[in-house]
C-alpha atoms as a PDB file:
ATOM      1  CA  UNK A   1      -9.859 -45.775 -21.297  1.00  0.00           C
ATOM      2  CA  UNK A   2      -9.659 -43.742 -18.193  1.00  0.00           C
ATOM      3  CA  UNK A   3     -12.407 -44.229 -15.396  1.00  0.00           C
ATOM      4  CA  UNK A   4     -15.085 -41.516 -14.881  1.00  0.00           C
ATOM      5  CA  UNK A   5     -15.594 -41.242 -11.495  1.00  0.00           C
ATOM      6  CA  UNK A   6     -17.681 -39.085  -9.614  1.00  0.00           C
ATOM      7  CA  UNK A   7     -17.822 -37.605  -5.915  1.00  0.00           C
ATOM      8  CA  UNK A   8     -21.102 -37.298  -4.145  1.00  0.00           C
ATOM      9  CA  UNK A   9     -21.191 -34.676  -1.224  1.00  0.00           C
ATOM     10  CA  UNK A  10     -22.824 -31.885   0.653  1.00  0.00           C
ATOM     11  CA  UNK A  11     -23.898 -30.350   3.665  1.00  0.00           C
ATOM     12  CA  UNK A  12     -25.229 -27.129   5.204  1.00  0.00           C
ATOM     13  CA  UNK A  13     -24.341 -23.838   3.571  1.00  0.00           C
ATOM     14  CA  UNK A  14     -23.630 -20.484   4.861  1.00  0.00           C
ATOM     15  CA  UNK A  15     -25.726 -18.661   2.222  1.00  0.00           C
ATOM     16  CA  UNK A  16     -28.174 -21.071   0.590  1.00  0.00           C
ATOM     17  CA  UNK A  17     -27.217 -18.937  -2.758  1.00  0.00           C
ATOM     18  CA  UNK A  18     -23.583 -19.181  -2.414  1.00  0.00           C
ATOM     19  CA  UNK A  19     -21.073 -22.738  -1.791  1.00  0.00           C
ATOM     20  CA  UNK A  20     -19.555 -22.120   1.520  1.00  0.00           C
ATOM     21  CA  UNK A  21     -19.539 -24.437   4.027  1.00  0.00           C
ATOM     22  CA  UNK A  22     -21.065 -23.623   7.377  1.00  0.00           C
ATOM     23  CA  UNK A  23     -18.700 -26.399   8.752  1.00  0.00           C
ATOM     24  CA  UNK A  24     -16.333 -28.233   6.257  1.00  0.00           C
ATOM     25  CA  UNK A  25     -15.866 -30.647   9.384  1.00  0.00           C
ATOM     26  CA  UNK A  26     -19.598 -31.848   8.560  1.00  0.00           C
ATOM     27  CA  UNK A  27     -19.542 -32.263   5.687  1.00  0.00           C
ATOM     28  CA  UNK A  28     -21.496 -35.648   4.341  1.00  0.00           C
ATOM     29  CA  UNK A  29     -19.349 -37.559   1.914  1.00  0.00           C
ATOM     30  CA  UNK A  30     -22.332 -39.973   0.316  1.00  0.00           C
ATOM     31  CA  UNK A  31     -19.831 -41.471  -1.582  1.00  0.00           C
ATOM     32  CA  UNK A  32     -17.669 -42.162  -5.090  1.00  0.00           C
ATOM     33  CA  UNK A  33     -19.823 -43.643  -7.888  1.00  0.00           C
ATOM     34  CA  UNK A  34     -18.442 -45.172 -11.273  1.00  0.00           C
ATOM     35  CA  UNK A  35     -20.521 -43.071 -13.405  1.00  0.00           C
ATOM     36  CA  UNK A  36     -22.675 -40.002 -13.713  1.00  0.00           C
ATOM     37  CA  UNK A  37     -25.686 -41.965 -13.815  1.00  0.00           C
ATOM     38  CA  UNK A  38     -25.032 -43.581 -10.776  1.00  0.00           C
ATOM     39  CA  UNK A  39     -23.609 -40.265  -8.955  1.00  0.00           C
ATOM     40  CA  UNK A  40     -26.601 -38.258 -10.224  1.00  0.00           C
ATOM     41  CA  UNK A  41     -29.067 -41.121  -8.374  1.00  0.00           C
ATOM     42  CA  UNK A  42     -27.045 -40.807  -4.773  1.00  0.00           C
ATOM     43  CA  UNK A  43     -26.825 -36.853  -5.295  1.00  0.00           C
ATOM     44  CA  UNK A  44     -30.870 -36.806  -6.358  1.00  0.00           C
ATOM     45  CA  UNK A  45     -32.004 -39.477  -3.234  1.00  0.00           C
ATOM     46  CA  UNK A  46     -30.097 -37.067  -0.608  1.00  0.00           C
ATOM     47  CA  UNK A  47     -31.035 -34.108  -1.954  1.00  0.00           C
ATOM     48  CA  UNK A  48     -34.333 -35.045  -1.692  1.00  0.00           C
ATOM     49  CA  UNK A  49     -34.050 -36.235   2.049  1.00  0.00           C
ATOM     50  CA  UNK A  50     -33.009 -32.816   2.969  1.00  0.00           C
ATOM     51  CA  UNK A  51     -35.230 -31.063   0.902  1.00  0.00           C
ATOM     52  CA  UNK A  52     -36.766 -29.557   4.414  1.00  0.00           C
ATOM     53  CA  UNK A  53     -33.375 -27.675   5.199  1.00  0.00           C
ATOM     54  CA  UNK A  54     -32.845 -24.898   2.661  1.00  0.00           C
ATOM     55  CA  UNK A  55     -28.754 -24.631   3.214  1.00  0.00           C
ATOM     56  CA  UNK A  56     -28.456 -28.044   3.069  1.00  0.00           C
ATOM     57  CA  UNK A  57     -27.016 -28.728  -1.013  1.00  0.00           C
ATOM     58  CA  UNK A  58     -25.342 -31.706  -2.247  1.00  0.00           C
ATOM     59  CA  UNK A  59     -22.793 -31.533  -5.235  1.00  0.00           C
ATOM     60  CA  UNK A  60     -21.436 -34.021  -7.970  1.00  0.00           C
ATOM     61  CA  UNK A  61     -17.574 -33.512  -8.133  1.00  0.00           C
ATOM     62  CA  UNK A  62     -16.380 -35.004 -11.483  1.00  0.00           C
ATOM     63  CA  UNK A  63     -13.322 -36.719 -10.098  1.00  0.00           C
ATOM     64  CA  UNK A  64     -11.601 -37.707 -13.516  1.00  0.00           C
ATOM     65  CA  UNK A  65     -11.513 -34.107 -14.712  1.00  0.00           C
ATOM     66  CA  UNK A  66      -8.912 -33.602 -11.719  1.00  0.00           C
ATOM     67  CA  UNK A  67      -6.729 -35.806 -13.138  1.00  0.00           C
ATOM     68  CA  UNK A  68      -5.782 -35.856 -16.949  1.00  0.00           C
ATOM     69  CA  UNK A  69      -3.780 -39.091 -17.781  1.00  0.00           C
ATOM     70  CA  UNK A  70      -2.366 -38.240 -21.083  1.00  0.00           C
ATOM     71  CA  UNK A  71       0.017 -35.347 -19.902  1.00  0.00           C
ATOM     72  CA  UNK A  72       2.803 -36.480 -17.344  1.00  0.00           C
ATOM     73  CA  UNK A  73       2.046 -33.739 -15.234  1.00  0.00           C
ATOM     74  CA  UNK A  74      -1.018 -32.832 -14.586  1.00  0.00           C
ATOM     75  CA  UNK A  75      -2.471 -29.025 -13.212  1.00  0.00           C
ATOM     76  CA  UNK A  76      -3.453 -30.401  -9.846  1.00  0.00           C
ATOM     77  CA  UNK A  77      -0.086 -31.984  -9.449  1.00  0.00           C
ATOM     78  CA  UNK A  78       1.710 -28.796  -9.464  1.00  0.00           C
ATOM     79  CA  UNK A  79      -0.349 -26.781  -7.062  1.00  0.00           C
ATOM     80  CA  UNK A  80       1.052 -28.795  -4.612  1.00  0.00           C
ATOM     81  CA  UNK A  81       5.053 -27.647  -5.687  1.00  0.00           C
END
């Protein structure tokens, strides 16, 4: 069985509607987390820290979707040629 992990990150938005970066240089990497569960705690405590700043969002990147380990190659491996 493959591992599920799960990327924690955010930062300040151009357009509070939109997901655009204002900076992608600050953007705050919380961190990778072993499970949704555990993800969806991180994303939930910093989303509620900066629930002051209204283009501040934090996403949950689902890390093992990127990566599919029963074909040899997988999509993301051939954008890169």
């Amino acid at each position: 069985m493959s591992q599920r992990l799960h990327l924690v990150f955010g930062g300040e938005l151009i357009d509070p509607q939109g997901t655009k970066f204002r900076n992608t240089d600050d953007i705050h990497v919380v961190g990778v987390f072993p499970s949704y569960d555990a993800a969806y705690a991180a994303w939930k405590a910093e989303a509620q820290r900066t629930v002051d700043s209204a283009h501040t969002r934090y996403f949950i990147a689902h890390l093992h979707r990127l990566r599919d380990e029963e074909r040899e190659v997988s999509p993301t491996e051939e954008l890169g040629g």
